[in-house]
N, C-alpha and C. Protein backbone atom coordinates (compact mmCIF):
# COMPACT_ATOMS: atom_id res chain seq x y z
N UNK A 1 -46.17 -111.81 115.57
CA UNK A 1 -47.26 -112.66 115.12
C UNK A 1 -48.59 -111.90 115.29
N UNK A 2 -49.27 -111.89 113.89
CA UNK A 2 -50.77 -111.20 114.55
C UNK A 2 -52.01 -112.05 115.53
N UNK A 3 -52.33 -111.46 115.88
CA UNK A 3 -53.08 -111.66 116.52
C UNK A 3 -54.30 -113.20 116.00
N UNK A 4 -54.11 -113.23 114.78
CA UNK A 4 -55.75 -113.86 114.25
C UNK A 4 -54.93 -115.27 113.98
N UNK A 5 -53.48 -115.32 114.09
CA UNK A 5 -53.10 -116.08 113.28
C UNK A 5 -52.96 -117.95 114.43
N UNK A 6 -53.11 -117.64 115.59
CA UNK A 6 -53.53 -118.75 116.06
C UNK A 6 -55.25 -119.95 116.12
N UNK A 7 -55.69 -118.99 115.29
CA UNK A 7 -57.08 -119.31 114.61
C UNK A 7 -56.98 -119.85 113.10
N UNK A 8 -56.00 -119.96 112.70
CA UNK A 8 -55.97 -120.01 111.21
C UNK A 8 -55.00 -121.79 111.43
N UNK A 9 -55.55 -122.81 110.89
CA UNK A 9 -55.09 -124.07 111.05
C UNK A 9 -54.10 -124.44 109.64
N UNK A 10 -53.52 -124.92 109.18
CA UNK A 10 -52.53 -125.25 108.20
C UNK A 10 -53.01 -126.86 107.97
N UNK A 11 -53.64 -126.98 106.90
CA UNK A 11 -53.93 -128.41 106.35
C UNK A 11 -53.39 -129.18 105.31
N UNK A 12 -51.95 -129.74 105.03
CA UNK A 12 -51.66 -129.78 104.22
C UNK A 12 -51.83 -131.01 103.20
N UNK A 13 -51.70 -130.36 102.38
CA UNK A 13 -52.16 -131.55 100.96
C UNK A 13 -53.67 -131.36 100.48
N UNK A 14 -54.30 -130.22 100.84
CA UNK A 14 -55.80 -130.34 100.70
C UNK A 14 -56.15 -128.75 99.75
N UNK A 15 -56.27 -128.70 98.64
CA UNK A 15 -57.58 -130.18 98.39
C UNK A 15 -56.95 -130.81 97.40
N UNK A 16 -55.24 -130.67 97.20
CA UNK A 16 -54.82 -131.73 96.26
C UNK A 16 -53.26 -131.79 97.23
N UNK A 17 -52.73 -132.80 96.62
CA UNK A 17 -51.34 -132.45 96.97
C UNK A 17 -50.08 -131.31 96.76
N UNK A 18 -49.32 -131.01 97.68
CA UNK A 18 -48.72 -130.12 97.31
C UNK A 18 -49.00 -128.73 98.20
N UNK A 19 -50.53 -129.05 98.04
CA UNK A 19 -51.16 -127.20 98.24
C UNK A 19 -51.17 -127.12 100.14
N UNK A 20 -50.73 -126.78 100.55
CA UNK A 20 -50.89 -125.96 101.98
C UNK A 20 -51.86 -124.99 102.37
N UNK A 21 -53.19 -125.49 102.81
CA UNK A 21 -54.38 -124.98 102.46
C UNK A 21 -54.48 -124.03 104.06
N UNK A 22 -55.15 -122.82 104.19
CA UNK A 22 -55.09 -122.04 105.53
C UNK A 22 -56.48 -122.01 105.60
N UNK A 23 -56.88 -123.29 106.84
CA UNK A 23 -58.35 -122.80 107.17
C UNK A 23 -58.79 -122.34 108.46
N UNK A 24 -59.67 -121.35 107.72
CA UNK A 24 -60.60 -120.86 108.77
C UNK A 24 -61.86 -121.09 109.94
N UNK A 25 -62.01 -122.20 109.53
CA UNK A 25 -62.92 -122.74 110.70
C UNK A 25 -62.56 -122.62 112.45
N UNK A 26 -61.36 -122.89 112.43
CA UNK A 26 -61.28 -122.86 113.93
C UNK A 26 -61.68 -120.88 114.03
N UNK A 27 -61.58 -120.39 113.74
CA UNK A 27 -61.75 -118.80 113.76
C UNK A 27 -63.25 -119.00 113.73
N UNK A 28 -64.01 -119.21 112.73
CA UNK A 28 -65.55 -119.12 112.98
C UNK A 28 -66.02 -119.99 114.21
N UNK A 29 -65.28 -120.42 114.50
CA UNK A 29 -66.14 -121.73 115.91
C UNK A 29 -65.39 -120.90 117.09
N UNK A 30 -64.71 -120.18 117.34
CA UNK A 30 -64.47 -119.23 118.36
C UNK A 30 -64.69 -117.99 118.23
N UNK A 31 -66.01 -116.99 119.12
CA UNK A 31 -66.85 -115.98 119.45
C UNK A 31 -65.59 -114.71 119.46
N UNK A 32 -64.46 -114.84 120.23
CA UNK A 32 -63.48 -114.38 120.64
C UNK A 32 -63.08 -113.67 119.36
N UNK A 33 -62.09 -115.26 118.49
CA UNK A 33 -61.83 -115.12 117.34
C UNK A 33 -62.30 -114.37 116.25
N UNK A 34 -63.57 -114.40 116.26
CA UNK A 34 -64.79 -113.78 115.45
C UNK A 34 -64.93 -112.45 115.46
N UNK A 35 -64.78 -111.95 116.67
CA UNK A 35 -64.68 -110.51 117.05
C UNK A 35 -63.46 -109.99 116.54
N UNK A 36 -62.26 -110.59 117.17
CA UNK A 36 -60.96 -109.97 116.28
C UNK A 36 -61.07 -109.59 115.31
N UNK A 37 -61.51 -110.73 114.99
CA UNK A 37 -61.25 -110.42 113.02
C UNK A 37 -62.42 -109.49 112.35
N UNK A 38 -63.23 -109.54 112.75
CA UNK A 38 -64.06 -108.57 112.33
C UNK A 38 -63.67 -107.41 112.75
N UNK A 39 -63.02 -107.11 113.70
CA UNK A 39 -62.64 -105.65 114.18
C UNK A 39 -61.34 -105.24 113.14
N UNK A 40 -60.55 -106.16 112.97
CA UNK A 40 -59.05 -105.81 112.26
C UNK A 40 -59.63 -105.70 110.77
N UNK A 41 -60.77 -106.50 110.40
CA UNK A 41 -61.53 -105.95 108.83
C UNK A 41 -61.81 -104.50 108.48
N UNK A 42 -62.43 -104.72 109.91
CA UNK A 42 -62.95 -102.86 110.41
C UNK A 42 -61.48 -101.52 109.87
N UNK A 43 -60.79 -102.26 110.52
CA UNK A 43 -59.75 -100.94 110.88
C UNK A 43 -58.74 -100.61 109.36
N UNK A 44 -58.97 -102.02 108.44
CA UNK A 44 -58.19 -101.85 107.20
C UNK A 44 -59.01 -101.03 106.57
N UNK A 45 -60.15 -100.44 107.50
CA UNK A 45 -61.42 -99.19 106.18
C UNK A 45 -61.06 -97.94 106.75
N UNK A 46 -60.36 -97.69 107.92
CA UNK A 46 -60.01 -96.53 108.43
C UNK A 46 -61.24 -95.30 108.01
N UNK A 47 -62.03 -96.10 108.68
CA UNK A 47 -63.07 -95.36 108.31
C UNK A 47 -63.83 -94.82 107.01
N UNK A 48 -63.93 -95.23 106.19
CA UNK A 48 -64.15 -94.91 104.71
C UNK A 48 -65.40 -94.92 104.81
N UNK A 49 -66.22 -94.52 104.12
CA UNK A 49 -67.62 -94.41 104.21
C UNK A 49 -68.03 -95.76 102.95
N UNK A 50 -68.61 -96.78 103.31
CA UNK A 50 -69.58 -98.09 102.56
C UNK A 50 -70.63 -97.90 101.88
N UNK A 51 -71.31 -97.92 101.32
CA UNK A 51 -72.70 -98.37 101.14
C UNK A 51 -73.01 -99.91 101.07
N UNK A 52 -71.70 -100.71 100.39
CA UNK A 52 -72.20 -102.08 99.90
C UNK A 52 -71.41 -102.83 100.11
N UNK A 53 -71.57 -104.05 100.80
CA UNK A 53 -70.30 -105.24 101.05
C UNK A 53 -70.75 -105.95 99.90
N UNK A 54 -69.28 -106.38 98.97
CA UNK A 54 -69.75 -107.63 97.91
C UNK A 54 -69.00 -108.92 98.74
N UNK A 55 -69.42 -110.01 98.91
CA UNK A 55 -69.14 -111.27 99.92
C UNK A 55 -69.12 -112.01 98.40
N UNK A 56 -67.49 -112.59 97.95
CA UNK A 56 -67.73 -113.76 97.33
C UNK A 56 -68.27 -114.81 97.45
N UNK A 57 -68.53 -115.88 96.95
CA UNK A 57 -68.85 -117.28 97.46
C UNK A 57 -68.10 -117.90 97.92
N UNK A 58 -67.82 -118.52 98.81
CA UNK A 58 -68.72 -118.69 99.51
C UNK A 58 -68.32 -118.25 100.73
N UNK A 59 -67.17 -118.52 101.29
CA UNK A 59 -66.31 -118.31 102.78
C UNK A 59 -66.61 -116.92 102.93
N UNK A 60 -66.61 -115.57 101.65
CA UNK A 60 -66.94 -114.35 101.77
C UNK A 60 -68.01 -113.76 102.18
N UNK A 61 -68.95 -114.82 102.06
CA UNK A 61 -70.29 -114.46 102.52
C UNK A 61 -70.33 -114.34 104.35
N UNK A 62 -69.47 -115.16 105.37
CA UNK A 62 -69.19 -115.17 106.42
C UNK A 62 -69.29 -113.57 106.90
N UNK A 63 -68.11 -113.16 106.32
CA UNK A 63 -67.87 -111.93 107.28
C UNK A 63 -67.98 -110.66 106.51
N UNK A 64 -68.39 -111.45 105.07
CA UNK A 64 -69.07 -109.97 104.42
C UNK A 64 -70.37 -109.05 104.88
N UNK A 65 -71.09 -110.59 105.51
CA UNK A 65 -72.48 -109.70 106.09
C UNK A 65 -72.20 -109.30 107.61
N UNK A 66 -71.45 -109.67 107.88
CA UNK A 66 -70.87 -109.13 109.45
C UNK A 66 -70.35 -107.71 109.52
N UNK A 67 -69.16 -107.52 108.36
CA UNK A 67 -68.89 -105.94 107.82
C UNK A 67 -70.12 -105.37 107.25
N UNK A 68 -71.26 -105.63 106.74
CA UNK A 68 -72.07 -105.07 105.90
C UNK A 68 -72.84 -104.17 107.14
N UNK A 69 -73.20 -105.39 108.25
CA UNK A 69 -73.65 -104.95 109.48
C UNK A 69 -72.88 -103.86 110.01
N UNK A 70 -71.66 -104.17 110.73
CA UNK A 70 -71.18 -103.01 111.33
C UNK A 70 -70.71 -101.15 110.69
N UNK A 71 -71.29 -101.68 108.85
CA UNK A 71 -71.04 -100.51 108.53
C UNK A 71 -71.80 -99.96 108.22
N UNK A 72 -73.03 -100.12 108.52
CA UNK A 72 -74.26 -99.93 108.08
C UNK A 72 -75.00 -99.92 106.73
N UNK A 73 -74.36 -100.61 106.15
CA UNK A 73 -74.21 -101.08 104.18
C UNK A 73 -75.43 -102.58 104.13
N UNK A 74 -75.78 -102.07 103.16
CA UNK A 74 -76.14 -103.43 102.20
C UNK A 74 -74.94 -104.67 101.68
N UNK A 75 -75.69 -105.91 101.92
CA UNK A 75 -74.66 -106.87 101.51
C UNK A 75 -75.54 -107.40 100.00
N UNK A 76 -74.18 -107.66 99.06
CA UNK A 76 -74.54 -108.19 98.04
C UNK A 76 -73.67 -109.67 97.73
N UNK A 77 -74.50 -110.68 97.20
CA UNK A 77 -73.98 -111.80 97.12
C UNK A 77 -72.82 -111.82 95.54
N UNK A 78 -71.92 -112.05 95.54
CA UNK A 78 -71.22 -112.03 94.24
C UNK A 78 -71.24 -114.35 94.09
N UNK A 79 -71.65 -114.62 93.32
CA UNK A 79 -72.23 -116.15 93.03
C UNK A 79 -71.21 -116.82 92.04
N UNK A 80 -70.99 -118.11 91.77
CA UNK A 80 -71.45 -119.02 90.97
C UNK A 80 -72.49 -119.08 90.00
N UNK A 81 -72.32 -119.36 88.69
CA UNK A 81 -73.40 -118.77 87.55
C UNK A 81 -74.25 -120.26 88.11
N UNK A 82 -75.73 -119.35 87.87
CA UNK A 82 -77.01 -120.40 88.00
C UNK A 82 -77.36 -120.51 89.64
N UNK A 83 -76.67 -119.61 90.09
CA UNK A 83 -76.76 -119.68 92.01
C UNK A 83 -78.02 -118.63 92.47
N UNK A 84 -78.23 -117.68 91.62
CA UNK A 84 -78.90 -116.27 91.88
C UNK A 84 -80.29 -116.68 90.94
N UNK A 85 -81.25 -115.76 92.06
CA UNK A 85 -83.13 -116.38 91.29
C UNK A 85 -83.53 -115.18 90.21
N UNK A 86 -82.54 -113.85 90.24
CA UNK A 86 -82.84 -112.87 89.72
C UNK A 86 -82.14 -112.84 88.40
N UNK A 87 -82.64 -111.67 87.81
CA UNK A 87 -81.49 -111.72 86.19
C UNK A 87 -80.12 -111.30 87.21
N UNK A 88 -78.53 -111.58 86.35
CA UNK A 88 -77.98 -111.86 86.78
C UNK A 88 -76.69 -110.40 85.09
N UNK A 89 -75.85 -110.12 85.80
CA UNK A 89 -74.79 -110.20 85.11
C UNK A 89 -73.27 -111.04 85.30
N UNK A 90 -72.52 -111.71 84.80
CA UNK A 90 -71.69 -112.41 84.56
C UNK A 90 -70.22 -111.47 84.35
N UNK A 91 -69.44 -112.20 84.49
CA UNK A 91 -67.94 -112.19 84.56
C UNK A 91 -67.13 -113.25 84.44
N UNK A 92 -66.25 -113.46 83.21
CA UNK A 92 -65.51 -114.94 82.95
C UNK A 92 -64.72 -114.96 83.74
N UNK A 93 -63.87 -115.55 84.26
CA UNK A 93 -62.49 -115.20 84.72
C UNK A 93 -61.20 -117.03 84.15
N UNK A 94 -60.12 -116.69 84.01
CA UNK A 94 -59.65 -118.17 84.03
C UNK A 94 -58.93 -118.48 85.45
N UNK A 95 -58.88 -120.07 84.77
CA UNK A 95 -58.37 -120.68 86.84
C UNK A 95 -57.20 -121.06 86.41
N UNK A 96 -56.51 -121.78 87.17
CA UNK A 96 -55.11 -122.63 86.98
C UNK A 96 -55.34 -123.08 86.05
N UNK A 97 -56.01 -124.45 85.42
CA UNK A 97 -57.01 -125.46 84.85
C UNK A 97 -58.31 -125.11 84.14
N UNK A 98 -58.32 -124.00 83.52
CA UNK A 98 -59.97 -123.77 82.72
C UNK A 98 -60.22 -122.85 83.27
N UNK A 99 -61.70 -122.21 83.40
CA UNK A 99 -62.31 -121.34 82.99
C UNK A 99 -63.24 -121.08 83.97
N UNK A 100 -63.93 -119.99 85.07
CA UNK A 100 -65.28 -120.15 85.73
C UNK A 100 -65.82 -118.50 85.29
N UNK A 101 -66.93 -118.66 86.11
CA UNK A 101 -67.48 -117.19 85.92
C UNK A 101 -68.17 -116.89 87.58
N UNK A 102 -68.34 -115.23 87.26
CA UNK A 102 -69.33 -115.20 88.88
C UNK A 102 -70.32 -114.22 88.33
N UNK A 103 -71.14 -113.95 89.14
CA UNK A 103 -72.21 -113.57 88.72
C UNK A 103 -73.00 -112.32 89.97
N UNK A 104 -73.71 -111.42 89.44
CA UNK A 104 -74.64 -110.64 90.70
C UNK A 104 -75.73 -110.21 89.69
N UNK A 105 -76.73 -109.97 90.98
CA UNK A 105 -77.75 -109.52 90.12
C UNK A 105 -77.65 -108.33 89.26
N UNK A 106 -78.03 -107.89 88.74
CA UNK A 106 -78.21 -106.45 88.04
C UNK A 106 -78.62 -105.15 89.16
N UNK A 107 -79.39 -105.63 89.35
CA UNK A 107 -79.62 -104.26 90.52
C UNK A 107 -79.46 -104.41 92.12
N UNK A 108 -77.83 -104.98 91.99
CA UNK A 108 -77.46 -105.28 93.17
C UNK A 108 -76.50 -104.17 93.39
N UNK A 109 -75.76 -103.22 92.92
CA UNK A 109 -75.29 -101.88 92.82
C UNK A 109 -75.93 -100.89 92.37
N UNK A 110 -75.84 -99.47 92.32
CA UNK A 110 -76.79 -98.64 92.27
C UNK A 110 -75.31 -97.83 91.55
N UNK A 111 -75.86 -97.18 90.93
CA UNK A 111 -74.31 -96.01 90.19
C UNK A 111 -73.84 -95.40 91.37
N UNK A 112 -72.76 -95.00 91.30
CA UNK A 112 -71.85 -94.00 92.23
C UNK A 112 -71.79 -95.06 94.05
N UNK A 113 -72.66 -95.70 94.25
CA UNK A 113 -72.76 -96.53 95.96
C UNK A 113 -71.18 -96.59 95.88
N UNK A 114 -70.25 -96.77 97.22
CA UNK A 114 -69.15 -96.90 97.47
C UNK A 114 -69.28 -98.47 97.99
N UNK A 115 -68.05 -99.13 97.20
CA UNK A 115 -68.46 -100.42 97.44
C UNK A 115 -67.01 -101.42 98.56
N UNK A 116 -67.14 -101.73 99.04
CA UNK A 116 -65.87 -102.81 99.90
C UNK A 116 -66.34 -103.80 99.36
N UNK A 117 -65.12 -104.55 98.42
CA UNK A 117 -64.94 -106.44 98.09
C UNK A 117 -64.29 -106.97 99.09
N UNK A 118 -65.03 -108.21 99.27
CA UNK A 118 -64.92 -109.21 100.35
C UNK A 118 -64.45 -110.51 99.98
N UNK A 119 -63.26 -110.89 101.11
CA UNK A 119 -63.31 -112.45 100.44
C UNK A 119 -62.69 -113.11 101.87
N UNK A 120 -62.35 -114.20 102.09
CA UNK A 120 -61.75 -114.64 102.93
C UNK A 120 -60.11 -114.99 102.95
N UNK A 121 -59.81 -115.43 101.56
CA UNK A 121 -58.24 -115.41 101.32
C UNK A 121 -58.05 -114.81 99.65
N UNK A 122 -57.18 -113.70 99.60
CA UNK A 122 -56.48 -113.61 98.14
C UNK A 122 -55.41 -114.54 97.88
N UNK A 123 -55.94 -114.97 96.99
CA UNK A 123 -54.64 -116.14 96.23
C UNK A 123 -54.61 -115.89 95.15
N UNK A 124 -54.90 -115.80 93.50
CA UNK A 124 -54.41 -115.55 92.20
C UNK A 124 -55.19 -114.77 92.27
N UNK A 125 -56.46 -113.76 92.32
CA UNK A 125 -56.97 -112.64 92.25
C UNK A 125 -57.94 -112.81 91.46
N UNK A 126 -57.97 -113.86 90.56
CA UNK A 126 -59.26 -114.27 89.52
C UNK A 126 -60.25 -114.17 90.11
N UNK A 127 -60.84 -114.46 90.97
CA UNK A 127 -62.27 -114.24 91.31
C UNK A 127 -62.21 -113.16 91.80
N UNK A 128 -61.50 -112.24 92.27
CA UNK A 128 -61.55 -110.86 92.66
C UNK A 128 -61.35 -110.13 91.86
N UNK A 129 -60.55 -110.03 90.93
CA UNK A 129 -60.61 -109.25 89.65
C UNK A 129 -62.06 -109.16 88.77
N UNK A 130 -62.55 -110.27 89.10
CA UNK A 130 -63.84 -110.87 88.27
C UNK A 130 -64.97 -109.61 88.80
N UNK A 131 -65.13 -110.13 90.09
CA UNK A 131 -66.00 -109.26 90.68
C UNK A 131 -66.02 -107.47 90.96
N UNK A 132 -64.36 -107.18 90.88
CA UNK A 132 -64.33 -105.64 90.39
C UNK A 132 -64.83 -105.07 89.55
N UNK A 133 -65.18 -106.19 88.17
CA UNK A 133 -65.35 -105.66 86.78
C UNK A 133 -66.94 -105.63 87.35
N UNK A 134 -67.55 -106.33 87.80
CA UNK A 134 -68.98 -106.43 87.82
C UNK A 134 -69.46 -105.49 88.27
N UNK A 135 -68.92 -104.91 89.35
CA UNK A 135 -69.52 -103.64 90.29
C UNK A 135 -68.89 -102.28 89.17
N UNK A 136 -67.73 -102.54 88.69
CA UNK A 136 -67.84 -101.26 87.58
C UNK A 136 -68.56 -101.08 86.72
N UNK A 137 -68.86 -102.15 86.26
CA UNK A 137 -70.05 -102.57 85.13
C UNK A 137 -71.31 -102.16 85.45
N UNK A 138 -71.65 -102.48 86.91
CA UNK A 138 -73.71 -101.74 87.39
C UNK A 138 -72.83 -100.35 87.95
N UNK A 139 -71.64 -99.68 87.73
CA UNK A 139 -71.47 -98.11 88.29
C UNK A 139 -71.24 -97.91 89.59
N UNK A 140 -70.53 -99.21 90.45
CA UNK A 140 -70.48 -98.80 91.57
C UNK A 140 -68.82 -98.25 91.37
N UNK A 141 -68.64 -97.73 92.69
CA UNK A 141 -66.80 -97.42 92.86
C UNK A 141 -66.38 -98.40 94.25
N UNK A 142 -65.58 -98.40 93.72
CA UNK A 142 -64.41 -99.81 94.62
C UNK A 142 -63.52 -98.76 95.85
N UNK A 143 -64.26 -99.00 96.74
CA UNK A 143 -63.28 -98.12 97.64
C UNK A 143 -62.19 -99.10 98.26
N UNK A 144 -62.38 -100.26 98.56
CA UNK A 144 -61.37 -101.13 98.55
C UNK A 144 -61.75 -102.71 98.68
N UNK A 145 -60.65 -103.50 98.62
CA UNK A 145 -60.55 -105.21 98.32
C UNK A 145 -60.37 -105.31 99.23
N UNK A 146 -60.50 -106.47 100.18
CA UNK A 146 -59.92 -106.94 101.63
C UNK A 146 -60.30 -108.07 102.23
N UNK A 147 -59.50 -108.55 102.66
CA UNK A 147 -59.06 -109.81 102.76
C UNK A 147 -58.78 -110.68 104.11
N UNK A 148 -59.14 -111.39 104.73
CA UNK A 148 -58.71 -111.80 105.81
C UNK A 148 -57.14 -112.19 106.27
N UNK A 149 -57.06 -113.04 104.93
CA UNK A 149 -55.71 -113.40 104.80
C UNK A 149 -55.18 -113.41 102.91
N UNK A 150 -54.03 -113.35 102.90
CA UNK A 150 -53.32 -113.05 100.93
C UNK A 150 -52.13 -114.08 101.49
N UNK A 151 -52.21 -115.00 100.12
CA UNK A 151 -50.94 -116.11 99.58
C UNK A 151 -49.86 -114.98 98.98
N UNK A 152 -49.19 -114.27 99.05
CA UNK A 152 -48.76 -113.38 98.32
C UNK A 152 -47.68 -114.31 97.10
N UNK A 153 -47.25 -115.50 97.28
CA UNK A 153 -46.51 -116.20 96.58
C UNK A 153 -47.47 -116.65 95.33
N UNK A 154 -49.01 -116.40 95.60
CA UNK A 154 -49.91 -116.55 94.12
C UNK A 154 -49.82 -115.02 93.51
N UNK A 155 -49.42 -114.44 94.01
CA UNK A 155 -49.69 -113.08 93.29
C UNK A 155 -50.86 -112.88 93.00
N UNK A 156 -51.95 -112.81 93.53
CA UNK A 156 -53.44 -111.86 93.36
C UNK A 156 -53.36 -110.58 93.42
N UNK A 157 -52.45 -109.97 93.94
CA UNK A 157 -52.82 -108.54 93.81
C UNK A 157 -52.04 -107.98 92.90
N UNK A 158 -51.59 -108.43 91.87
CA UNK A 158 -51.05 -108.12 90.32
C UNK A 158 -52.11 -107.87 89.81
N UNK A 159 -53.34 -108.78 89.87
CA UNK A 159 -54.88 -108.72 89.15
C UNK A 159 -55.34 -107.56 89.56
N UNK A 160 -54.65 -107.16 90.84
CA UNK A 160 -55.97 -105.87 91.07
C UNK A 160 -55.30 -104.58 91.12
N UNK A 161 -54.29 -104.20 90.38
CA UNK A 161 -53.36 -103.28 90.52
C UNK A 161 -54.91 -101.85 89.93
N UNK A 162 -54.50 -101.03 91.09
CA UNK A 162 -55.52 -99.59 90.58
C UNK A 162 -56.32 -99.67 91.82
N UNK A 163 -56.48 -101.09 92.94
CA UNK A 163 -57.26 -100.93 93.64
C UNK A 163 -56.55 -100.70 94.81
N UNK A 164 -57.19 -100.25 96.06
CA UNK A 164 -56.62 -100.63 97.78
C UNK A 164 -57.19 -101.98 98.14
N UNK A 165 -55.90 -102.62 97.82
CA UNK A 165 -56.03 -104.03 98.35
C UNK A 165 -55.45 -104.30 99.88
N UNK A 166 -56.17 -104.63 100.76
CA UNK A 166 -55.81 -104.68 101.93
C UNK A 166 -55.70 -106.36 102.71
N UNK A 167 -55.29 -107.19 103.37
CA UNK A 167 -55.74 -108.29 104.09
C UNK A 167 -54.71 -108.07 105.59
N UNK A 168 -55.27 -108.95 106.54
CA UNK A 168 -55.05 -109.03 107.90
C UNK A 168 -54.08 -109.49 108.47
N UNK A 169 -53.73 -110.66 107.06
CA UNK A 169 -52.80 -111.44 107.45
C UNK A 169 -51.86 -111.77 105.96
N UNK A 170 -50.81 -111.96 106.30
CA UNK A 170 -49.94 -112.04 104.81
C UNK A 170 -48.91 -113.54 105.13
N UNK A 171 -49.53 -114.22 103.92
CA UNK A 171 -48.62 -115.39 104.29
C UNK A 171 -47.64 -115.64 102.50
C-alpha cells in the first residue's frame, strides 16, 4: 500500500450514481499528508529540470503551485473559458456527455521553457490532452504529465500516448 493512500477517502455515488469518486481533502487538511505527496510529485521528476508548472482547474492548482515552488518554476493557470482577465488561447476537448474547452493566456509559455502538467487525478485524459496541445501551441516542451492519482479503468493515458505520464497512485 502506498503511502498517500490512507489520505485519499472513497465517496461513493458522487457526483452521480455509480461513480466511486477518490477525494482528496482529507490529504489537504493534513500538513503531514501534504508533505508526502508533494515529495512523491517531486521524485516522479527525478530531477528533470522545470521552468513551468501548468495546474489544471481546479484541484491542480493545489499542488501545482506547491511543485512550481519547490522547483523553482513559474506556475501557469490552465482555466475554464471566460475564467482568465488576459487574451486567452483555447482548446476544445469532448466529455462523456458534450463538449468543454480550457484555456491559458497567450504569454503564459515562452518557446522552448520545459514544462510539467499538473492535475490531481487522470481519468479519460480530455482535459489533459487539451492542455498538452496548448503549451505546444505557445512552443513550450512537455517534459512530463503527473498525477497524484490515475483511474486507469478510464483510460487517460491512451490520450496522452508520446508523453511521460506519471501518477503516485494507480487505482
Amino acid at each position: 500500500m502506498n503511502k498517500l493512500e490512507p489520505y485519499i477517502r472513497d465517496i461513493q455515488d458522487f457526483p452521480k450514481e455509480g461513480i466511486l469518486f477518490k477525494d482528496v481533502t482529507p490529504l489537504l487538511q493534513d500538513a503531514k499528508g501534504l508533505e508526502l505527496c508533494l515529495q512523491e510529485l517531486k521524485m516522479l521528476l527525478r530531477m528533470r529540470q522545470i521552468d513551468k508548472v501548468v495546474g489544471m482547474e481546479s484541484r491542480g492548482f493545489l499542488f501545482g503551485t506547491l511543485l512550481a515552488k519547490e522547483l523553482n518554476a513559474g506556475f501557469v493557470l490552465a482555466r475554464k473559458p471566460g475564467k482568465l482577465p488576459y487574451e486567452t488561447i483555447s482548446e476544445a476537448y469532448s466529455l462523456e456527455y458534450g463538449a468543454d474547452a480550457i484555456e491559458m493566456h497567450i504569454d503564459a509559455i515562452k518557446k522552448g521553457e520545459r514544462v510539467l502538467i499538473h492535475d490531481d487525478v487522470l481519468a479519460t485524459g480530455g482535459t489533459a490532452e487539451a492542455v498538452c496541445k496548448l503549451v505546444e501551441r505557445l512552443g513550450g516542451v512537455i517534459v512530463q504529465c503527473n498525477f497524484i492519482m490515475e483511474i486507469g479503468v478510464l483510460n487517460g493515458r491512451d490520450k496522452l500516448q508520446g508523453y511521460d505520464v506519471k501518477s503516485v497512485l494507480q487505482y
